[in-house]
C-alpha atoms as a PDB file:
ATOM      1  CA  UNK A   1       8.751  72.948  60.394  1.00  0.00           C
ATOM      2  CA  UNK A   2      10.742  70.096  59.342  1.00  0.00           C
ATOM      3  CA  UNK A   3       9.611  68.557  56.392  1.00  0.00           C
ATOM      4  CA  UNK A   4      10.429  65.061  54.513  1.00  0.00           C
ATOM      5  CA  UNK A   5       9.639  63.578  51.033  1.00  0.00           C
ATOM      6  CA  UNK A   6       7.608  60.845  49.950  1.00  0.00           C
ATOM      7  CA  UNK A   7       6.559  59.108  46.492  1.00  0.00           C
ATOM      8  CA  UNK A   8       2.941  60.360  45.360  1.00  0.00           C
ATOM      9  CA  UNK A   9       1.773  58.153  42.944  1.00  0.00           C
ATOM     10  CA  UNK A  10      -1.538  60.603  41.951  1.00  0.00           C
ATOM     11  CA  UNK A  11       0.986  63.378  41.276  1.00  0.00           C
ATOM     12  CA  UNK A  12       1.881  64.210  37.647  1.00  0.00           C
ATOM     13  CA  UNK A  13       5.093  62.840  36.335  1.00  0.00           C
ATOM     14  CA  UNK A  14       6.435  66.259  36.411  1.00  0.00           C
ATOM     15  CA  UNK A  15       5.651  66.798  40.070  1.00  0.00           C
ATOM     16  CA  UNK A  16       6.328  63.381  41.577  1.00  0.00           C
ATOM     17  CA  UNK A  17       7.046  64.268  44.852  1.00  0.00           C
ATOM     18  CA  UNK A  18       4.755  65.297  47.447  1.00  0.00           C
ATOM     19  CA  UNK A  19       6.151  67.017  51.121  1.00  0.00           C
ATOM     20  CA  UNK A  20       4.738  66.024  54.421  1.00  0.00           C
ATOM     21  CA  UNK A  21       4.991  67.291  57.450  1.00  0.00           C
ATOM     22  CA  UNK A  22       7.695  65.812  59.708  1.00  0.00           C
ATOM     23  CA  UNK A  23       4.700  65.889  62.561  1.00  0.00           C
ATOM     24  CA  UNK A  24       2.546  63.563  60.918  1.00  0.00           C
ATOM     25  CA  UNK A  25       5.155  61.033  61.008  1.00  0.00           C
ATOM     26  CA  UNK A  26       4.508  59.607  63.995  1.00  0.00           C
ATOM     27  CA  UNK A  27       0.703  59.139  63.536  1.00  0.00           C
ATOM     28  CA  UNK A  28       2.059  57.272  60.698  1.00  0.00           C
ATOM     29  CA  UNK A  29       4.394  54.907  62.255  1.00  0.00           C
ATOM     30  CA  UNK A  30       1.399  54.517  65.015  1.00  0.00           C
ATOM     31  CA  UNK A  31      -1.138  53.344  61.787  1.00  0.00           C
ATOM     32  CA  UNK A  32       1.412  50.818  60.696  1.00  0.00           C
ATOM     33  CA  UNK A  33       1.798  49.246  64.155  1.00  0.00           C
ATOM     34  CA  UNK A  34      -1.638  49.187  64.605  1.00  0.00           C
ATOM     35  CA  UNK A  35      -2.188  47.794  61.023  1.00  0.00           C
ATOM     36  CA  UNK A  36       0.329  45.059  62.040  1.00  0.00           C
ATOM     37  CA  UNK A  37      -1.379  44.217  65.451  1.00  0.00           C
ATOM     38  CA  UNK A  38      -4.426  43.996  63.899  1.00  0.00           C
ATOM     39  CA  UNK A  39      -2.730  41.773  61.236  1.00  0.00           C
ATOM     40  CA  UNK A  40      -1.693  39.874  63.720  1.00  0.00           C
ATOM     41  CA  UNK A  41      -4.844  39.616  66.087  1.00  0.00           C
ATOM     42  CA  UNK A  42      -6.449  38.538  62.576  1.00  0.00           C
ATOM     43  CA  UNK A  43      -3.585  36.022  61.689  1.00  0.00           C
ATOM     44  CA  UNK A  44      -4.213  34.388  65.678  1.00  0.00           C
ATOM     45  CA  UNK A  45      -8.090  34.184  65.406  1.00  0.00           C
ATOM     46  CA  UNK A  46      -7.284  31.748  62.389  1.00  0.00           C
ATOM     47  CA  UNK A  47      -5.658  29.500  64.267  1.00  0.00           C
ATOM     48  CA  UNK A  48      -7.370  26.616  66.357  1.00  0.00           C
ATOM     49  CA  UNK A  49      -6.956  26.084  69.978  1.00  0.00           C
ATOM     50  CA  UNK A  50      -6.247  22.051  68.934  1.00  0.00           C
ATOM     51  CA  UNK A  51      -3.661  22.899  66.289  1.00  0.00           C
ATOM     52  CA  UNK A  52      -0.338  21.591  67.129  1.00  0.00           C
ATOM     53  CA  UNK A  53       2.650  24.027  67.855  1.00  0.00           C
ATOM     54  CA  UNK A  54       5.513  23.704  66.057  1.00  0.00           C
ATOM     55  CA  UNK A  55       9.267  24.073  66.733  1.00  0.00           C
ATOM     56  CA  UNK A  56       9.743  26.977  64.160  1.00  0.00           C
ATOM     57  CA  UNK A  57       6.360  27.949  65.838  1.00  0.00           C
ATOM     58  CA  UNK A  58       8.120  28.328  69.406  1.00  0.00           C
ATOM     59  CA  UNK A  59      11.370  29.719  67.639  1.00  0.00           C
ATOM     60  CA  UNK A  60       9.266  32.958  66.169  1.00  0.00           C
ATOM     61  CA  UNK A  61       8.251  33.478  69.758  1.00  0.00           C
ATOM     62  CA  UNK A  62      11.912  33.182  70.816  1.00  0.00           C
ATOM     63  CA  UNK A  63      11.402  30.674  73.174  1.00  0.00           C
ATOM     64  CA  UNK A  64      13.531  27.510  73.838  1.00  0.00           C
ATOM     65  CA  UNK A  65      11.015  25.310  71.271  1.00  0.00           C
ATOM     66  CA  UNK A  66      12.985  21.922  72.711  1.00  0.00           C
ATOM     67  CA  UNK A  67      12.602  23.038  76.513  1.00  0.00           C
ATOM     68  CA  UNK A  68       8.866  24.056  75.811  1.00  0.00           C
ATOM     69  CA  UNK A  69       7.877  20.956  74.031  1.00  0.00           C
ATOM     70  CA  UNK A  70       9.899  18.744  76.399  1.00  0.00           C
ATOM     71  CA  UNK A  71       9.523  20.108  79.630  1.00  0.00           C
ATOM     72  CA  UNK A  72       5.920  22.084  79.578  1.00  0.00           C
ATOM     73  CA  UNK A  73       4.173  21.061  82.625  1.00  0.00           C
ATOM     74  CA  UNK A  74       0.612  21.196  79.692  1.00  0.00           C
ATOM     75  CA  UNK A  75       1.661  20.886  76.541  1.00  0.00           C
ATOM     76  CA  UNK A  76      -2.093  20.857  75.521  1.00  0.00           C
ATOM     77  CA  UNK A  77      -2.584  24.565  76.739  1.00  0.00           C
ATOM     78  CA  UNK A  78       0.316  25.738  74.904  1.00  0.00           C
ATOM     79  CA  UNK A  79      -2.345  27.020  71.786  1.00  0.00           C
ATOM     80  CA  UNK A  80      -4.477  28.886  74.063  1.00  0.00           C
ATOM     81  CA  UNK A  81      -2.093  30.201  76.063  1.00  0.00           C
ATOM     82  CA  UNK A  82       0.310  31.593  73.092  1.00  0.00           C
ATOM     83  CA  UNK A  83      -2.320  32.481  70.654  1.00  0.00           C
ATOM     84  CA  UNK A  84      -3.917  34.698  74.032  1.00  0.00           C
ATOM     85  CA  UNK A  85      -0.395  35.774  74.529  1.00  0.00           C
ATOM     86  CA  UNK A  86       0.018  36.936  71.047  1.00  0.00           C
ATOM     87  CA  UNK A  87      -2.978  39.049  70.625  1.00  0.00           C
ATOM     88  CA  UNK A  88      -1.262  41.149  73.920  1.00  0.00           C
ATOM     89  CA  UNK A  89       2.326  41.069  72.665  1.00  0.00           C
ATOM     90  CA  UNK A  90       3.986  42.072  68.977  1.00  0.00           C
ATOM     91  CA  UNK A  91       6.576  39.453  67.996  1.00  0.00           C
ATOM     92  CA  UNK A  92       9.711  41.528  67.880  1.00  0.00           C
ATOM     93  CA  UNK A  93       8.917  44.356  69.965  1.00  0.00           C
ATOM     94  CA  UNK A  94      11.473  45.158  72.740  1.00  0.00           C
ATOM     95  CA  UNK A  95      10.097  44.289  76.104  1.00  0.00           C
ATOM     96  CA  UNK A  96      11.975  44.130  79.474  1.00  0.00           C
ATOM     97  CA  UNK A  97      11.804  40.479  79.485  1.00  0.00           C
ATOM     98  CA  UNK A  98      10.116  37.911  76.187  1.00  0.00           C
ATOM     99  CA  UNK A  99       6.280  38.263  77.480  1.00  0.00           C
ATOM    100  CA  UNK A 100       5.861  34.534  75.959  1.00  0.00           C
ATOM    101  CA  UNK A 101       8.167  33.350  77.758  1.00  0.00           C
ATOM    102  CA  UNK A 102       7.207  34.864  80.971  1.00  0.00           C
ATOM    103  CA  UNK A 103       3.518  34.065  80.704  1.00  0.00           C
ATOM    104  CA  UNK A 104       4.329  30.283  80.107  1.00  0.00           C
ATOM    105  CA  UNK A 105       6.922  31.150  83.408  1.00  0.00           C
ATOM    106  CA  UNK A 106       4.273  32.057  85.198  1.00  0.00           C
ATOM    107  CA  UNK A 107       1.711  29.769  84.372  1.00  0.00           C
ATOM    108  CA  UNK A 108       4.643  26.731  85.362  1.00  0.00           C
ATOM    109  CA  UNK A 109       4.888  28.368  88.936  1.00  0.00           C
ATOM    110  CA  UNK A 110       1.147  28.996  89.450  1.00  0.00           C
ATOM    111  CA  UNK A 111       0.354  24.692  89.027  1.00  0.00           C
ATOM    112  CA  UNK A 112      -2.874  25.538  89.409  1.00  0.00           C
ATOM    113  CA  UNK A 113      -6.004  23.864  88.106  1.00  0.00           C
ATOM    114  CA  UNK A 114      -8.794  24.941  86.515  1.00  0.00           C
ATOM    115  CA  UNK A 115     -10.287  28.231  86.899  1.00  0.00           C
ATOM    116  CA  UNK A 116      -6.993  29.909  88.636  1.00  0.00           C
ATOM    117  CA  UNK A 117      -4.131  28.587  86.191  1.00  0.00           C
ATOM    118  CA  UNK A 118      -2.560  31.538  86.105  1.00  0.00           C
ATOM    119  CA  UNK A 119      -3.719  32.489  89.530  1.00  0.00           C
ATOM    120  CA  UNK A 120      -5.470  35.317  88.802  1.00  0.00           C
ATOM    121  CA  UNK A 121      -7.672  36.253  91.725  1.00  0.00           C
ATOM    122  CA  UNK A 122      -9.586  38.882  90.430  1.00  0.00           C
ATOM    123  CA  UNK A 123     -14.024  38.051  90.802  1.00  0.00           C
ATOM    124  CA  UNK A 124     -14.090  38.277  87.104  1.00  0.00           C
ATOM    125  CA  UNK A 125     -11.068  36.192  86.392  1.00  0.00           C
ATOM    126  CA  UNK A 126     -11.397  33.594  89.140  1.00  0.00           C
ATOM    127  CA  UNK A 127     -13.179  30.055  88.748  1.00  0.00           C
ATOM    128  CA  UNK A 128     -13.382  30.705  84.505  1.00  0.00           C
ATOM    129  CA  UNK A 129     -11.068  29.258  82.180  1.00  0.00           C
ATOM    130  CA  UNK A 130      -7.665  29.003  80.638  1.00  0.00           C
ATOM    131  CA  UNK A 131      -8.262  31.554  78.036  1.00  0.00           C
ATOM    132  CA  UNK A 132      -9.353  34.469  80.454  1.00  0.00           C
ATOM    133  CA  UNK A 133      -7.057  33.327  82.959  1.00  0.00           C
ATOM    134  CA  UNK A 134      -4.354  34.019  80.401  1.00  0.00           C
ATOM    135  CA  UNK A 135      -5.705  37.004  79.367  1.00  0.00           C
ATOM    136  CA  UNK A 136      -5.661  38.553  82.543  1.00  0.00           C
ATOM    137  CA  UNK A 137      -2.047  37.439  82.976  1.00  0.00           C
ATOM    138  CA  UNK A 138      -0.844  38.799  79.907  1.00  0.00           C
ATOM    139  CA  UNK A 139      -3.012  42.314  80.638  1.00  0.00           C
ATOM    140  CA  UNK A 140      -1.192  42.263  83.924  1.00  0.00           C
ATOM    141  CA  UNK A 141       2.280  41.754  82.429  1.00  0.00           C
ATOM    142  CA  UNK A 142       1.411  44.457  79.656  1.00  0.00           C
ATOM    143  CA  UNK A 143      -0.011  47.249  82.121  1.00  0.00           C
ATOM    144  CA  UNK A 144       3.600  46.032  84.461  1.00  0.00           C
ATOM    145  CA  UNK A 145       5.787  46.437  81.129  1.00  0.00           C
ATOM    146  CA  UNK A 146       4.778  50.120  80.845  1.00  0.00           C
ATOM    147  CA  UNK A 147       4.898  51.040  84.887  1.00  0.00           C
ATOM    148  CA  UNK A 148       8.408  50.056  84.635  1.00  0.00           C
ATOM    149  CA  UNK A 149       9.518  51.944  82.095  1.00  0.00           C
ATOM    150  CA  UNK A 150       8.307  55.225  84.069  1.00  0.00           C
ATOM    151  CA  UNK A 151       9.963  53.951  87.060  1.00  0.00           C
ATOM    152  CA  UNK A 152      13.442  53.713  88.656  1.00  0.00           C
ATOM    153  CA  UNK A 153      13.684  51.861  91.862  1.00  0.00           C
ATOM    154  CA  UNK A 154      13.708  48.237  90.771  1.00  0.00           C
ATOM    155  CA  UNK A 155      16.072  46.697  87.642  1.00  0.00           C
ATOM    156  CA  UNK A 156      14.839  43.488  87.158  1.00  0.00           C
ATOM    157  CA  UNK A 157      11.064  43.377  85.932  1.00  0.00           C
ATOM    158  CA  UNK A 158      10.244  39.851  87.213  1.00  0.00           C
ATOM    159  CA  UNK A 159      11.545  41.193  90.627  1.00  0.00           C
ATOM    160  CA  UNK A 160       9.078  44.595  89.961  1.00  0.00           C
ATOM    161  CA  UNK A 161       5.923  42.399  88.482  1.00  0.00           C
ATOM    162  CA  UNK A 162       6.130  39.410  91.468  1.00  0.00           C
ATOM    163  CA  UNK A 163       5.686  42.119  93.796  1.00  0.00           C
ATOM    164  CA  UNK A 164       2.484  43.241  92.312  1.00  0.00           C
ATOM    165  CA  UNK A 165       1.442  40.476  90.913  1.00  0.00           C
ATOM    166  CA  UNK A 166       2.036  37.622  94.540  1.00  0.00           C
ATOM    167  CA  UNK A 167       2.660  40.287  97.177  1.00  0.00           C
ATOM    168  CA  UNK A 168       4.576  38.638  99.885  1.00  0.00           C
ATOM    169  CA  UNK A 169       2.154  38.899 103.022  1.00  0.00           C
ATOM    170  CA  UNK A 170      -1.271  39.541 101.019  1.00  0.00           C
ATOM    171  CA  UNK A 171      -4.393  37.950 102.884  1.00  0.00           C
ATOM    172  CA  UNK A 172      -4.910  35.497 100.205  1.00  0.00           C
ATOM    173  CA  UNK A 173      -1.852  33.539 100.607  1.00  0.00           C
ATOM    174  CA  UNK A 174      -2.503  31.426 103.690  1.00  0.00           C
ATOM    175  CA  UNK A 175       0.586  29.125 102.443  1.00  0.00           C
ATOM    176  CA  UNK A 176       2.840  31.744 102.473  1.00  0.00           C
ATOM    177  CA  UNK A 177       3.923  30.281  98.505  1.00  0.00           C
ATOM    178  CA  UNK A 178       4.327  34.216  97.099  1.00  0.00           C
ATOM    179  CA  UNK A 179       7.749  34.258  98.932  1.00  0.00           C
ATOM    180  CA  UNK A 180       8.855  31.531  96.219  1.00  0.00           C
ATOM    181  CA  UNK A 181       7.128  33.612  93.267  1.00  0.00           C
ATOM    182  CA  UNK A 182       9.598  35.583  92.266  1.00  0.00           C
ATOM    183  CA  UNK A 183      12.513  32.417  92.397  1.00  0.00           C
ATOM    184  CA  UNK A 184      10.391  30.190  90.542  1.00  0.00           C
ATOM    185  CA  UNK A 185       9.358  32.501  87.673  1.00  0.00           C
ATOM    186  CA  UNK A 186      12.493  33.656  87.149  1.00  0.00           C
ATOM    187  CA  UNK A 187      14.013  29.683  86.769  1.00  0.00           C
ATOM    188  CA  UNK A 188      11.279  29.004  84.338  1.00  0.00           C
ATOM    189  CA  UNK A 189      11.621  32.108  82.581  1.00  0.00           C
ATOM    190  CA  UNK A 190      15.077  31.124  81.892  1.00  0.00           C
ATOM    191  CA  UNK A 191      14.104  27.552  80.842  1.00  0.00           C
ATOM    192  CA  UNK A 192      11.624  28.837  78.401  1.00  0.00           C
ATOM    193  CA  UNK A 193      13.933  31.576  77.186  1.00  0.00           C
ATOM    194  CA  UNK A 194      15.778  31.381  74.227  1.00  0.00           C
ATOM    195  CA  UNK A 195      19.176  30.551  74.164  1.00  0.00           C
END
């Protein structure tokens, strides 16, 4: 067994040093990213849904803080919808695309008012709010992130996730608007996006 070294601070001066097992490093590293979600779910609750954003705000989140402030089809959901976001994604984390900048992507392309802003169809999603709206989105996103990591056929996640999440030819899209889904997100996305 591989083993590593850490500080002990209850060990006597003499015998300082106190060996772990190499194994239990990565329930470890697991703790501390938990501990840090949870810091951060914490750090998000704080925060009211009428506090402003700011531009350093925006810039944490890697996003485009001038194009979101400027060109955000509603500016007054950006709170709900980022805090939401936040409590799904870790700042810094690698993802295949920025999931904040996505979500407010997809909510841009969706227009849609109340109770389906981020159409989101599902019975318990459909005709509620912003909030669960988002949530949904950003639990759809997250469960997409990790099928496409165990997958190989499609390169470009907003390509994989618009056909999952506005199939072109499903029943409830009498419009025929899903075969723009992909096209739209992906221009907004790269609006939003940092540069």
């Amino acid at each position: 067994m591989t083993e590593f070294i850490t500080e002990n601070p209850d060990a006597d001066k003499d015998d300082n040093k106190a060996i772990l097992p190499i194994d239990e490093s990565p329930r470890y590293l697991s703790l501390d990213a938990a501990f840090l979600s949870d810091a951060q779910i914490v750090l998000n609750a704080l925060r009211t849904d009428s506090e402003p954003l700011s531009h350093s705000d925006l810039t944490r989140l890697h996003l485009n803080s001038q194009a979101v402030m400027e060109g955000f089809s509603f500016p007054e959901e950006l709170p709900v919808i980022l805090t939401s976001a936040q409590s799904y994604f870790l700042v810094g984390r690698k993802y295949p695309v920025n999931p904040f900048a996505l979500i407010l992507a997809i909510r841009e392309a969706e227009k849609v008012g109340a109770g389906l802003e981020f159409g989101v169809m599902h019975p318990k999603a459909k005709d509620t709010n912003l909030r669960t709206q988002c949530e949904w989105a950003c639990g759809t996103v997250e469960k997409n992130f990790q099928r496409f990591s165990t997958q190989t056929q499609e390169g470009d996640f907003i390509t994989f996730l618009g056909k999952r999440y506005a199939p072109i030819g499903a029943e409830n899209d009498l419009l025929e608007l899903n075969q723009h889904w992909v096209g739209n997100v992906k221009s907004f996305y790269r609006k939003y996006s940092e540069k």
